[in-house]
Structures are given as C-alpha cells and as structure tokens.
N, C-alpha and C. Protein backbone atom coordinates (compact mmCIF):
# COMPACT_ATOMS: atom_id res chain seq x y z
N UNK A 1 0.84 -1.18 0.00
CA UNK A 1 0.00 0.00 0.00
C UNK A 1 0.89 1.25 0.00
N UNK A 2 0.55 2.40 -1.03
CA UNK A 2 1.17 2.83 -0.59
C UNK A 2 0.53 4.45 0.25
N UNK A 3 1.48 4.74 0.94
CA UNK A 3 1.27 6.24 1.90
C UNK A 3 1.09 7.59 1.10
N UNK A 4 0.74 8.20 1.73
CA UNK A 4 0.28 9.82 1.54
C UNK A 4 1.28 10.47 0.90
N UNK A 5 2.40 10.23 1.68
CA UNK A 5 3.82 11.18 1.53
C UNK A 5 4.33 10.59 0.29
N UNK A 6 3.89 8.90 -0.01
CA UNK A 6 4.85 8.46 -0.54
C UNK A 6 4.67 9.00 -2.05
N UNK A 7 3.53 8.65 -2.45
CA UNK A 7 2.59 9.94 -3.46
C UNK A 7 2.80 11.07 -3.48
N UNK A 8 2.75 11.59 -2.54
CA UNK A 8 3.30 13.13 -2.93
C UNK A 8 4.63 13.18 -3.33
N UNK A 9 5.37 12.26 -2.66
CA UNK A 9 7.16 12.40 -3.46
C UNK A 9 6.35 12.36 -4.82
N UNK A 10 6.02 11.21 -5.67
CA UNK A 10 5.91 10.87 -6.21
C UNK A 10 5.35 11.96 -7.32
N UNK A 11 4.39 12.95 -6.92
CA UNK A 11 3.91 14.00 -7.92
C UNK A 11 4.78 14.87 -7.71
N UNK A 12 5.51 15.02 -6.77
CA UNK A 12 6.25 15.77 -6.71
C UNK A 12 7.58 15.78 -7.74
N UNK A 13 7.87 14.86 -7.89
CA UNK A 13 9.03 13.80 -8.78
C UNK A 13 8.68 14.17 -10.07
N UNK A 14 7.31 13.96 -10.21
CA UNK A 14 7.13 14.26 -11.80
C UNK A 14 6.92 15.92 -12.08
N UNK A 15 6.25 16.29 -11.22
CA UNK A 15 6.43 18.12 -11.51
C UNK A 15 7.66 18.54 -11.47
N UNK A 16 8.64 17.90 -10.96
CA UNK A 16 9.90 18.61 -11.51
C UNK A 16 10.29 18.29 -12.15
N UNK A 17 10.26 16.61 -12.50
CA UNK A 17 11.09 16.28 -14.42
C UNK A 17 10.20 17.16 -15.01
N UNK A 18 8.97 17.31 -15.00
CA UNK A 18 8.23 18.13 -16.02
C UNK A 18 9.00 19.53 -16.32
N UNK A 19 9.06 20.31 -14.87
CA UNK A 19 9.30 21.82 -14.69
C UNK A 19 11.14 21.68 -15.71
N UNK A 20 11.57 20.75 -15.47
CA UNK A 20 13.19 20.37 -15.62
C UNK A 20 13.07 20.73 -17.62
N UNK A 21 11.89 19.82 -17.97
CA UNK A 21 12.03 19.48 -19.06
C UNK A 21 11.60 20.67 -19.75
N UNK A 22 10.82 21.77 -19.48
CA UNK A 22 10.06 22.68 -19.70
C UNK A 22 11.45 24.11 -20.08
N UNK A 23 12.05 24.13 -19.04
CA UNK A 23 13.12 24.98 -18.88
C UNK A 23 14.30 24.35 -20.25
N UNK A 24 14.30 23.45 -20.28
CA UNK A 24 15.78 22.91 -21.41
C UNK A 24 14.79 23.58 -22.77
N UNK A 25 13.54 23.31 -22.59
CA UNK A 25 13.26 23.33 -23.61
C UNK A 25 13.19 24.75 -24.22
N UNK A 26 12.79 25.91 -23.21
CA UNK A 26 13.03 27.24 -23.20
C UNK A 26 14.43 27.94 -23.75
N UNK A 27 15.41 27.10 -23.50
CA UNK A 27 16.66 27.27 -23.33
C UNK A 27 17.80 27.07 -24.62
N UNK A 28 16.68 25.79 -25.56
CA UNK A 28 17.00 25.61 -26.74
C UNK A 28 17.61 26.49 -27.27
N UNK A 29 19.02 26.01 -28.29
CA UNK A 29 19.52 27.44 -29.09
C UNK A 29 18.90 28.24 -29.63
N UNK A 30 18.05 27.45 -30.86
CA UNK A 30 17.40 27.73 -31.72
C UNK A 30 16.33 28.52 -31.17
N UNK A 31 15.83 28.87 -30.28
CA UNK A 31 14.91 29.62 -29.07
C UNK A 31 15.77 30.97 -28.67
N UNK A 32 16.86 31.20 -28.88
CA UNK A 32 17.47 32.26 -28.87
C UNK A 32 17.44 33.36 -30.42
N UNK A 33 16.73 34.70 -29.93
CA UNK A 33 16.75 35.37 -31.26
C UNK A 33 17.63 35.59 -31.87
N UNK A 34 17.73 35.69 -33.54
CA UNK A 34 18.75 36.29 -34.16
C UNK A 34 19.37 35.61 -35.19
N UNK A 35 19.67 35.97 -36.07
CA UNK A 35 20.02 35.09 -37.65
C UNK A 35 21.50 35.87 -38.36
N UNK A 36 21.81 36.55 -37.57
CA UNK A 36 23.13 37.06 -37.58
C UNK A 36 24.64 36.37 -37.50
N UNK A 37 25.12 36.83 -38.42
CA UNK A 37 26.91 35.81 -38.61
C UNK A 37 27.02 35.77 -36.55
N UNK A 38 27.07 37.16 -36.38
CA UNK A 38 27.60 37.37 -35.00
C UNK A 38 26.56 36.53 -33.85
N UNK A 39 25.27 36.32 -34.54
CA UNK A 39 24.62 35.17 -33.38
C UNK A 39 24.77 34.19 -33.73
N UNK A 40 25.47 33.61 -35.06
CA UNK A 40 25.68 32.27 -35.25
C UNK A 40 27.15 32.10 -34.65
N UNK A 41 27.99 33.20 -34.63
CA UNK A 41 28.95 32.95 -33.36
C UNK A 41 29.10 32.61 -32.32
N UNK A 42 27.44 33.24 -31.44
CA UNK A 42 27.65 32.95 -30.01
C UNK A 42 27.26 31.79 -29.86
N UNK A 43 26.40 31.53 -30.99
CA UNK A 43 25.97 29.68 -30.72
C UNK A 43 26.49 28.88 -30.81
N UNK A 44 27.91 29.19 -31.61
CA UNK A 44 28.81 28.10 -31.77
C UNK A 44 29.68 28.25 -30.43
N UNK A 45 30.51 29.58 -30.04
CA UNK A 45 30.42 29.74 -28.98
C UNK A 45 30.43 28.52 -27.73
N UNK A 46 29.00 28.93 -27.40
CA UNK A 46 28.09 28.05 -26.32
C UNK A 46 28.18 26.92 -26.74
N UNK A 47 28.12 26.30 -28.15
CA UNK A 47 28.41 24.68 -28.08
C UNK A 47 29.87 24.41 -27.84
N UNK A 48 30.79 25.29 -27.70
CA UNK A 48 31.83 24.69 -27.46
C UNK A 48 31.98 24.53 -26.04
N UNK A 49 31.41 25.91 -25.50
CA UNK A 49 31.21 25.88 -23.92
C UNK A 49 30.99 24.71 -23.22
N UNK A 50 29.69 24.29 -23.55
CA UNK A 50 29.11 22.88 -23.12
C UNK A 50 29.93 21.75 -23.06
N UNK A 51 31.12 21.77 -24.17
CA UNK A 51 31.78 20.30 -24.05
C UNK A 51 32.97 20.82 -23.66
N UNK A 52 33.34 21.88 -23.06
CA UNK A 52 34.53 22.38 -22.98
C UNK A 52 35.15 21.43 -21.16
N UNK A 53 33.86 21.94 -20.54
CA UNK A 53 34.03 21.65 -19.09
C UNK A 53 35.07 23.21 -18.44
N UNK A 54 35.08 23.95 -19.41
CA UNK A 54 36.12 24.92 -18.44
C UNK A 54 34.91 26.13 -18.03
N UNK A 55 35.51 26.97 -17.07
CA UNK A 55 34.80 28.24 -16.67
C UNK A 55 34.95 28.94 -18.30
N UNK A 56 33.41 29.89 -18.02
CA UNK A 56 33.04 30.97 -19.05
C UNK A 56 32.89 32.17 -18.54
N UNK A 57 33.00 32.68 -19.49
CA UNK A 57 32.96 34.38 -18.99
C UNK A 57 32.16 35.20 -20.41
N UNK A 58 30.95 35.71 -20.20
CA UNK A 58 30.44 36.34 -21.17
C UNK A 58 30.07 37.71 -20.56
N UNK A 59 30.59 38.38 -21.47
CA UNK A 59 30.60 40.11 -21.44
C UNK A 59 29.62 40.43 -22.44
N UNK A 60 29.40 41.89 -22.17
CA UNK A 60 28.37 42.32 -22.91
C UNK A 60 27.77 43.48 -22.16
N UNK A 61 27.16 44.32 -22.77
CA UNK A 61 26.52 45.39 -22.43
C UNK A 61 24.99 45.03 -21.30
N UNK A 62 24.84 46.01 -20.50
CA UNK A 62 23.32 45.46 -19.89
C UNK A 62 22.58 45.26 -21.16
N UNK A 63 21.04 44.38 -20.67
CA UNK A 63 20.15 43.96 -22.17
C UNK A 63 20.78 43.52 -22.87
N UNK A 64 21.63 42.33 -23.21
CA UNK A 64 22.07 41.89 -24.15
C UNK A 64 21.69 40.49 -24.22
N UNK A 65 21.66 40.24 -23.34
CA UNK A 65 20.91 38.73 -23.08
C UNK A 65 22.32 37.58 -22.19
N UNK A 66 22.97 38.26 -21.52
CA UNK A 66 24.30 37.51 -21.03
C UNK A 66 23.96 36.64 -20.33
N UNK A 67 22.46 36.35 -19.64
CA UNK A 67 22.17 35.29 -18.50
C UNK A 67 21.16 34.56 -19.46
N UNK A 68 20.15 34.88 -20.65
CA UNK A 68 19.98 33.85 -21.52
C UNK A 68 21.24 33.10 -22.16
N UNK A 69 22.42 33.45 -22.53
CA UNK A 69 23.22 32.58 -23.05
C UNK A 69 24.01 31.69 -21.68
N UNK A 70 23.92 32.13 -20.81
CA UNK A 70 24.66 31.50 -19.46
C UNK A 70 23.37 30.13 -19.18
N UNK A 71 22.23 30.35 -19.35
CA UNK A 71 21.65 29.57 -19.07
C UNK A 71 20.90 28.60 -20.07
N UNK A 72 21.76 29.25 -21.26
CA UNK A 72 21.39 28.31 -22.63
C UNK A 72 22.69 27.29 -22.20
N UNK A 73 23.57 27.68 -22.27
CA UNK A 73 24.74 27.18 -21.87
C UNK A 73 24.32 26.02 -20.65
N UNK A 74 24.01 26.51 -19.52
CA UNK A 74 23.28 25.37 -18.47
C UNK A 74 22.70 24.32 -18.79
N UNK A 75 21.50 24.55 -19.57
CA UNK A 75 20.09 23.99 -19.57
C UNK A 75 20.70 22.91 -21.08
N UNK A 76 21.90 23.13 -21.39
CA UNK A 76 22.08 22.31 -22.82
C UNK A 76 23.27 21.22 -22.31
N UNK A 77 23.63 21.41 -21.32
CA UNK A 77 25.24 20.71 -20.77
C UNK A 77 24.39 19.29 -19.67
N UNK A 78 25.36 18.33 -19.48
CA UNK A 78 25.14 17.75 -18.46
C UNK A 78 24.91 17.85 -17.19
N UNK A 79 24.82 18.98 -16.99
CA UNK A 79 24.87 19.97 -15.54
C UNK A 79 23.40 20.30 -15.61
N UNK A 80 22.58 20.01 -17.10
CA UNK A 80 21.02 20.60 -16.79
C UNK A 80 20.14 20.13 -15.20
N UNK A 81 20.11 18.84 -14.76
CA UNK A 81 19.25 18.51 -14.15
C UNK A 81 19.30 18.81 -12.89
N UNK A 82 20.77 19.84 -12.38
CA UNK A 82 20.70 20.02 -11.36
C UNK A 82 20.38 21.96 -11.27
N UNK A 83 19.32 22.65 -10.53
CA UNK A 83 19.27 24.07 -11.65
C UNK A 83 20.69 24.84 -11.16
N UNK A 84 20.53 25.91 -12.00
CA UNK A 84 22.04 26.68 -11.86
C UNK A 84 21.86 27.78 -10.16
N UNK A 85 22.85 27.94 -10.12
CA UNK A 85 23.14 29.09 -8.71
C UNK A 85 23.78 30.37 -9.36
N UNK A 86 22.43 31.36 -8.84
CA UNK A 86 22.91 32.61 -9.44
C UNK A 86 23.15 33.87 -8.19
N UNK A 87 24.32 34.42 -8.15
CA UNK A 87 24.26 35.47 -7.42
C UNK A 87 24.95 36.62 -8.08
N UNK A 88 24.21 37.93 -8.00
CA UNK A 88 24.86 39.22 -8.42
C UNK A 88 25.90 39.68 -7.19
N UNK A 89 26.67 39.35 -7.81
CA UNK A 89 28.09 39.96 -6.98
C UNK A 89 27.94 41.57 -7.01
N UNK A 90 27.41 42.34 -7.91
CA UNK A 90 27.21 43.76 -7.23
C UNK A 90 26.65 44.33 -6.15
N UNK A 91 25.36 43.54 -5.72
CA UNK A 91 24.53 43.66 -4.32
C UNK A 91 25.16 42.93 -3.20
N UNK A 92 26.30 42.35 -2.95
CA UNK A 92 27.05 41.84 -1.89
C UNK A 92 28.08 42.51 -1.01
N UNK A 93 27.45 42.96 -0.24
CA UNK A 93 28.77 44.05 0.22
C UNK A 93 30.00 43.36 0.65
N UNK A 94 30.97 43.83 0.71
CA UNK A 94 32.69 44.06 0.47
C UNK A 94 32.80 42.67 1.29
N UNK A 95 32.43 42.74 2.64
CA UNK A 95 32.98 42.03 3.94
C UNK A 95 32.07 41.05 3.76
N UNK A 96 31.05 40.62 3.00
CA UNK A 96 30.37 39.20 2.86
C UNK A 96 30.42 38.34 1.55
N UNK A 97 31.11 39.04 0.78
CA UNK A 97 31.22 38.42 -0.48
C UNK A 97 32.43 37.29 -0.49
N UNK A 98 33.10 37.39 0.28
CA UNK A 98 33.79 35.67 1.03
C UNK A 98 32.89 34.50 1.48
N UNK A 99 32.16 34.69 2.74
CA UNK A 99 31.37 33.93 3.35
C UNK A 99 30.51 33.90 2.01
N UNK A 100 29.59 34.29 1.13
CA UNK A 100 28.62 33.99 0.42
C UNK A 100 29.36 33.14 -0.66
N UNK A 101 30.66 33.18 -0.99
CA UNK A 101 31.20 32.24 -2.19
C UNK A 101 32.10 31.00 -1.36
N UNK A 102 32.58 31.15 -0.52
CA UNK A 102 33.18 29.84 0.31
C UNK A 102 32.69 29.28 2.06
N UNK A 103 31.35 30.36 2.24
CA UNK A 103 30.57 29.68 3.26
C UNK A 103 31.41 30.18 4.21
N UNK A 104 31.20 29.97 6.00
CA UNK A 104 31.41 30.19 7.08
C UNK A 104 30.79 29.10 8.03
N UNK A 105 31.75 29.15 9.06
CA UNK A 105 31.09 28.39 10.66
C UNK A 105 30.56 28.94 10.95
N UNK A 106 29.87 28.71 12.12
CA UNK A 106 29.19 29.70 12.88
C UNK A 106 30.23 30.21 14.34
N UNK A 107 30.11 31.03 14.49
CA UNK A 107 31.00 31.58 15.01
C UNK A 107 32.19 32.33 14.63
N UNK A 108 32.23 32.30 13.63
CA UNK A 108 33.47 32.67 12.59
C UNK A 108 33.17 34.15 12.71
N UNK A 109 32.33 35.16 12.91
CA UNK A 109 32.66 36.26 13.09
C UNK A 109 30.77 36.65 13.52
N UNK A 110 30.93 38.13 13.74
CA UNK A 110 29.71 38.29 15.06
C UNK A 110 28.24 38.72 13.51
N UNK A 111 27.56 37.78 13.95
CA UNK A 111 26.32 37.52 12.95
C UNK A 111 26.21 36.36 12.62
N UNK A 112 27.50 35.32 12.69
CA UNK A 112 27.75 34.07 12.24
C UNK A 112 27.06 33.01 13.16
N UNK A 113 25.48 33.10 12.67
CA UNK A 113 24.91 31.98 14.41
C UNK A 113 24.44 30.70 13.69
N UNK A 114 25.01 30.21 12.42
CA UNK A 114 25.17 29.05 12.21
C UNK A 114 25.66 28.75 11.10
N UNK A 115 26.67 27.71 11.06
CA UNK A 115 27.03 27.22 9.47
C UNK A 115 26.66 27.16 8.22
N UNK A 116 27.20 27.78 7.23
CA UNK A 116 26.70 28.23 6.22
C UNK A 116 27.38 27.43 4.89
N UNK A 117 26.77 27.06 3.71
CA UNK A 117 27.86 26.29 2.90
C UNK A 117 27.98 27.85 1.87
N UNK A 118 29.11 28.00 1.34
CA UNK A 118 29.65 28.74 0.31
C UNK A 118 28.55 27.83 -1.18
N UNK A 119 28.81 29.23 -2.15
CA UNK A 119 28.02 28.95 -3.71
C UNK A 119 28.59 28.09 -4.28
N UNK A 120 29.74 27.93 -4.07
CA UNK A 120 30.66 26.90 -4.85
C UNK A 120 30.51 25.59 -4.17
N UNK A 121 29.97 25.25 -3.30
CA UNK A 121 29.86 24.09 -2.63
C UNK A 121 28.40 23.86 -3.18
N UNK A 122 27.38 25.01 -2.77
CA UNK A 122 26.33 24.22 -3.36
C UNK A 122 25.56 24.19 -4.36
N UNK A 123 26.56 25.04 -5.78
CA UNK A 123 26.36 24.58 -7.09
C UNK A 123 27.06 23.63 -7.86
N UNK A 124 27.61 22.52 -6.59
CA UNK A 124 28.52 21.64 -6.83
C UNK A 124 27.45 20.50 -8.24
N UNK A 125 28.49 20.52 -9.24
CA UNK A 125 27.63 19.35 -10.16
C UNK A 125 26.26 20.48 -10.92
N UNK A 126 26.38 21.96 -10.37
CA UNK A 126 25.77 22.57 -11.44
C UNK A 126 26.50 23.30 -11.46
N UNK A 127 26.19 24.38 -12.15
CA UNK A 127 26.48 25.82 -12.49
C UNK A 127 26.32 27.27 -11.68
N UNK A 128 27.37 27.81 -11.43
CA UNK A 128 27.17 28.97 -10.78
C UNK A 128 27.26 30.48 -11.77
N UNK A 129 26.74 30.83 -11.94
CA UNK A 129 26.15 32.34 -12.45
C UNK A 129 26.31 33.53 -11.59
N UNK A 130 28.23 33.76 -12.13
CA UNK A 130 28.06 35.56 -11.34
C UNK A 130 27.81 36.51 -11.78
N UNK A 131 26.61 37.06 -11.72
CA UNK A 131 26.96 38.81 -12.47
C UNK A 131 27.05 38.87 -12.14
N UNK A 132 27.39 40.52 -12.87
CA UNK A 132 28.00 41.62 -12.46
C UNK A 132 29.28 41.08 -11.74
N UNK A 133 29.90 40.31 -12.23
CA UNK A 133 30.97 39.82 -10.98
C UNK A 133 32.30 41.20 -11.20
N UNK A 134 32.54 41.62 -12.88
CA UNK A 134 32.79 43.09 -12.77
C UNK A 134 32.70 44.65 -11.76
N UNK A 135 31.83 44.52 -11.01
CA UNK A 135 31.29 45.59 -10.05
C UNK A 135 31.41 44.87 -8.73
N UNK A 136 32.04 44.07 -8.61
CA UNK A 136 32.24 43.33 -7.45
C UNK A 136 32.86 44.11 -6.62
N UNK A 137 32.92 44.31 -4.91
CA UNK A 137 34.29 45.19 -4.33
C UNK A 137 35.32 44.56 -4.42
C-alpha cells in the first residue's frame, strides 16, 4: 500500500522532471533570437562551452541577453538537471562576499549563528552564475 507522503514524493518527482524538461526546452539554441553571422557565433560559442568543461565568462553590455546565453549554456550541458546558482556579486557588500562564495562556521565572526555552505559548494555538479561579478568590491 502505498502512503500519503509516498505519493506526494511521487507528484512531486514528476512536476519537476516536467518543470526540468520545460526549462531545457526554453533554453533551446534555436529559441534564442537572431540570424546574424555574430549570433551564429555565439551559438557556436556556447556549443563549445558545453563540451569544454572549463569556466566561461560572457561580457556584454546590460540587455544583451548575457544570462539567456549562461543559461542556454546550463540547460544544454550535463549539468542541466541540477538548476544553476545565481548570485549578483554587485549587491554583496565588500565584507560578505567571502562567506557567500566559500561559506562560514558559525561563530566565525559576530552575525555568524550558524554554518553556512559557500556557492561553490552548493552549485557543486551545477552551475554557478556571477553577475555583475565586474562591479564586485
């Protein structure tokens, strides 16, 4: 027989392969505007990204679409099924932008009232997304 909860995992399980599958599909290249030499660049680009396995760095003006291609990039790699971790490094002030990328104990300094994991720990096996990491302190 089975339980209440066990069912709800269970719809639960499928609303997110669904939600999972919904997003890749958003994410598609070909779902990105533009028929331009220079957008058939960035698409080639991003497919190299994907099999590259190394860190990326995409520049660009605000409105340009730098977190659609970061997350075309995501949603197309083996890294899709876990979602990406995004933080704007411009809204982080000076003295926490350590603890927010490599985590803290608690106790480690006065505000610190419990252990914290860093972004890099827990976009482990996905993707982490910094803007603005430029305007960073």
């Amino acid at each position: 027989m089975v339980s209440e909860l066990q069912l709800d995992l269970k719809v639960k399980d499928r609303q997110l392969a669904f939600l999972q599958r919904e997003m890749g599909r958003k994410y598609q290249f070909e779902n990105i505007a533009g028929k331009s030499d220079a957008m058939e660049w960035v698409r080639a680009m991003m497919e190299r990204a994907i099999d590259s396995g190394l860190n990326v760095l995409i520049t660009g003006e605000t409105g340009t679409g730098k977190e659609l291609v970061a997350k075309g990039i995501h949603y197309n790699s083996p890294r899709k099924d876990k979602p990406p971790v995004a933080l704007n490094c411009a809204a982080v002030q000076r003295e926490l932008i350590g603890s927010e990328l490599f985590g803290h104990r608690k106790g480690a300094f006065t505000g610190a009232i419990e252990d914290k994991l860093g972004l890099f720990e827990v976009a482990h096996g996905s993707t982490l997304l910094l803007d603005e990491i430029g305007d960073m302190p």
